[in-house]
C-alpha atoms as a PDB file:
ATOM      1  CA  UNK A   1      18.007  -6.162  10.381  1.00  0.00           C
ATOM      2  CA  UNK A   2      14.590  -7.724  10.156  1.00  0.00           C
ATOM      3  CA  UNK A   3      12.806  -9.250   7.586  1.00  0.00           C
ATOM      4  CA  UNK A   4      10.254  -6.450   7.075  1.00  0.00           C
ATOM      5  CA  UNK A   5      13.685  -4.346   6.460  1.00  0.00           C
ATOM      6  CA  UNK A   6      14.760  -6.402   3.584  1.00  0.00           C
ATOM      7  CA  UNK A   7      11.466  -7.701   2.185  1.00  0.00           C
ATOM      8  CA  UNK A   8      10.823  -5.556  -1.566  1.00  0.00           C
ATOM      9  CA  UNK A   9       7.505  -6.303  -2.475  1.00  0.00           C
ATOM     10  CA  UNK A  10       5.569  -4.525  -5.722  1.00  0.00           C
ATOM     11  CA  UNK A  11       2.035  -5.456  -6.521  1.00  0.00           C
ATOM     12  CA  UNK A  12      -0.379  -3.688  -8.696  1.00  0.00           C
ATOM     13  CA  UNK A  13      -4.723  -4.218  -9.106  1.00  0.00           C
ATOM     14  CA  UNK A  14      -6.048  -3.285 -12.276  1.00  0.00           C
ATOM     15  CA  UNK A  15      -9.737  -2.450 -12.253  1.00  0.00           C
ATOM     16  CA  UNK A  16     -11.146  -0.984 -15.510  1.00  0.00           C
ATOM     17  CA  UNK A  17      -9.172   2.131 -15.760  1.00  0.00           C
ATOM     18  CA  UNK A  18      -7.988   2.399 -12.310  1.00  0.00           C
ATOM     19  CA  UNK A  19      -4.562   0.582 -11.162  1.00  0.00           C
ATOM     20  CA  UNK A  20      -3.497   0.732  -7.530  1.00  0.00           C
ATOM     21  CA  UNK A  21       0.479  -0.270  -6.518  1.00  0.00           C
ATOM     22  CA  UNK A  22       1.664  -0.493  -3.319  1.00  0.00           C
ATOM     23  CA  UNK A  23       5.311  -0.390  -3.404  1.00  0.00           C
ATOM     24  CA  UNK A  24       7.938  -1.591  -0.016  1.00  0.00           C
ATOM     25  CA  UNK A  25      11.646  -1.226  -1.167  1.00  0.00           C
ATOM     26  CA  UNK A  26      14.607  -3.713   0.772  1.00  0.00           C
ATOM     27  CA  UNK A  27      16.497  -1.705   3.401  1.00  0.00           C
ATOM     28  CA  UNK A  28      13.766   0.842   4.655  1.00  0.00           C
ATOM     29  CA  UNK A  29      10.555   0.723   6.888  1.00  0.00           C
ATOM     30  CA  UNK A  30       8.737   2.918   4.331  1.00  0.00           C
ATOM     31  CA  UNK A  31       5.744   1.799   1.429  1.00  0.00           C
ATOM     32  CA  UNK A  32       4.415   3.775  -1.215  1.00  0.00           C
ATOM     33  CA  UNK A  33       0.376   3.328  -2.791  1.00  0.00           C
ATOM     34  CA  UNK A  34      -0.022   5.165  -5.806  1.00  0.00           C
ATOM     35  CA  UNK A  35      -3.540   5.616  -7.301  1.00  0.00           C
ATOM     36  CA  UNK A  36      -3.716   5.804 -11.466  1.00  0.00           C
ATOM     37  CA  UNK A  37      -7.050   6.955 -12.721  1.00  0.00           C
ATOM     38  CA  UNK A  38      -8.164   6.941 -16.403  1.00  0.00           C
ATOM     39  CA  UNK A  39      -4.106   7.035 -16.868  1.00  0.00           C
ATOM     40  CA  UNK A  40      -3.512  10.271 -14.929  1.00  0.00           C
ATOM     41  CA  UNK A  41      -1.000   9.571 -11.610  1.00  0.00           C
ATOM     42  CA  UNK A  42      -2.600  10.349  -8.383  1.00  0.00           C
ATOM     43  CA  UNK A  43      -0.662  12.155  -5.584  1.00  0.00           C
ATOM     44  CA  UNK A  44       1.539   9.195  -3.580  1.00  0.00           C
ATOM     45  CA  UNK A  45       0.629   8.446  -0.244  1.00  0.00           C
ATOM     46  CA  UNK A  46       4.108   7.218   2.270  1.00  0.00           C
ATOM     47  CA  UNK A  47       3.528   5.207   4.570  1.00  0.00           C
ATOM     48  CA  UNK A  48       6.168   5.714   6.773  1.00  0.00           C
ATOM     49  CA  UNK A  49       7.260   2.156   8.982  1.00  0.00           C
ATOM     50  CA  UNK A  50       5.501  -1.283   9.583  1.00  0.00           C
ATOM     51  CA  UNK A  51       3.593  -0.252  12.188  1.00  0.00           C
ATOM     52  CA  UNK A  52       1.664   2.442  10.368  1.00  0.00           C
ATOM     53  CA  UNK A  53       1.091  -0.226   7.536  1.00  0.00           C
ATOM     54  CA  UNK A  54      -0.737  -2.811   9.774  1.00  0.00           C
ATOM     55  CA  UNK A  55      -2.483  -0.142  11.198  1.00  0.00           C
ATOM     56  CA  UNK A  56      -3.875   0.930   7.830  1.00  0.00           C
ATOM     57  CA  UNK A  57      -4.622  -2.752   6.862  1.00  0.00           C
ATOM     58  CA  UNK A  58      -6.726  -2.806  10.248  1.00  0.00           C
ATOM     59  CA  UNK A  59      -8.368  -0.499   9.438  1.00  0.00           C
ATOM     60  CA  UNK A  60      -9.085  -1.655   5.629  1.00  0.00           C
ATOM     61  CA  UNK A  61     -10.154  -4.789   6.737  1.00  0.00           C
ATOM     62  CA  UNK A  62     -12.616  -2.876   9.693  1.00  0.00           C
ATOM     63  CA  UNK A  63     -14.252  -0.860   6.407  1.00  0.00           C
ATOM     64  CA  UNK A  64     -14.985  -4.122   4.498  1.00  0.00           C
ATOM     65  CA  UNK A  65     -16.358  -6.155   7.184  1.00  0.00           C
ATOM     66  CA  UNK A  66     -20.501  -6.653   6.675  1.00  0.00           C
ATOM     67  CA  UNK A  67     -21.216  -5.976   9.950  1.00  0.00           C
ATOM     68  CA  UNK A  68     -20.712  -2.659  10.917  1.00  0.00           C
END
């Protein structure tokens, strides 16, 4: 097993009245982000192995660069 595999990690941002928490359980590839708003739950989004995960934080990190 790797260390992706086993690593459980659970954050949350609270912003006003919005909280975002991205959630990777030990002994699976998949994370869950879950969107609150104003205290209603937003649908889930899976985010199915490691590779899709860096993929999305590429492209994150592509949106908040200044120079496109």
């Amino acid at each position: 097993m790797n260390k992706y595999w086993n690593k459980h990690y659970h954050s949350s941002v609270i912003d006003g009245n919005q909280v975002i928490t991205l959630i990777k359980n030990s002994g699976g590839d998949w994370a869950t982000i879950k969107m609150q708003i104003n205290g209603e739950q937003q649908e889930p989004i899976t985010v199915k192995s490691r590779d899709h995960l860096e993929m999305l934080g590429a492209m994150i990190s592509q949106c908040l660069r200044e120079d496109h």
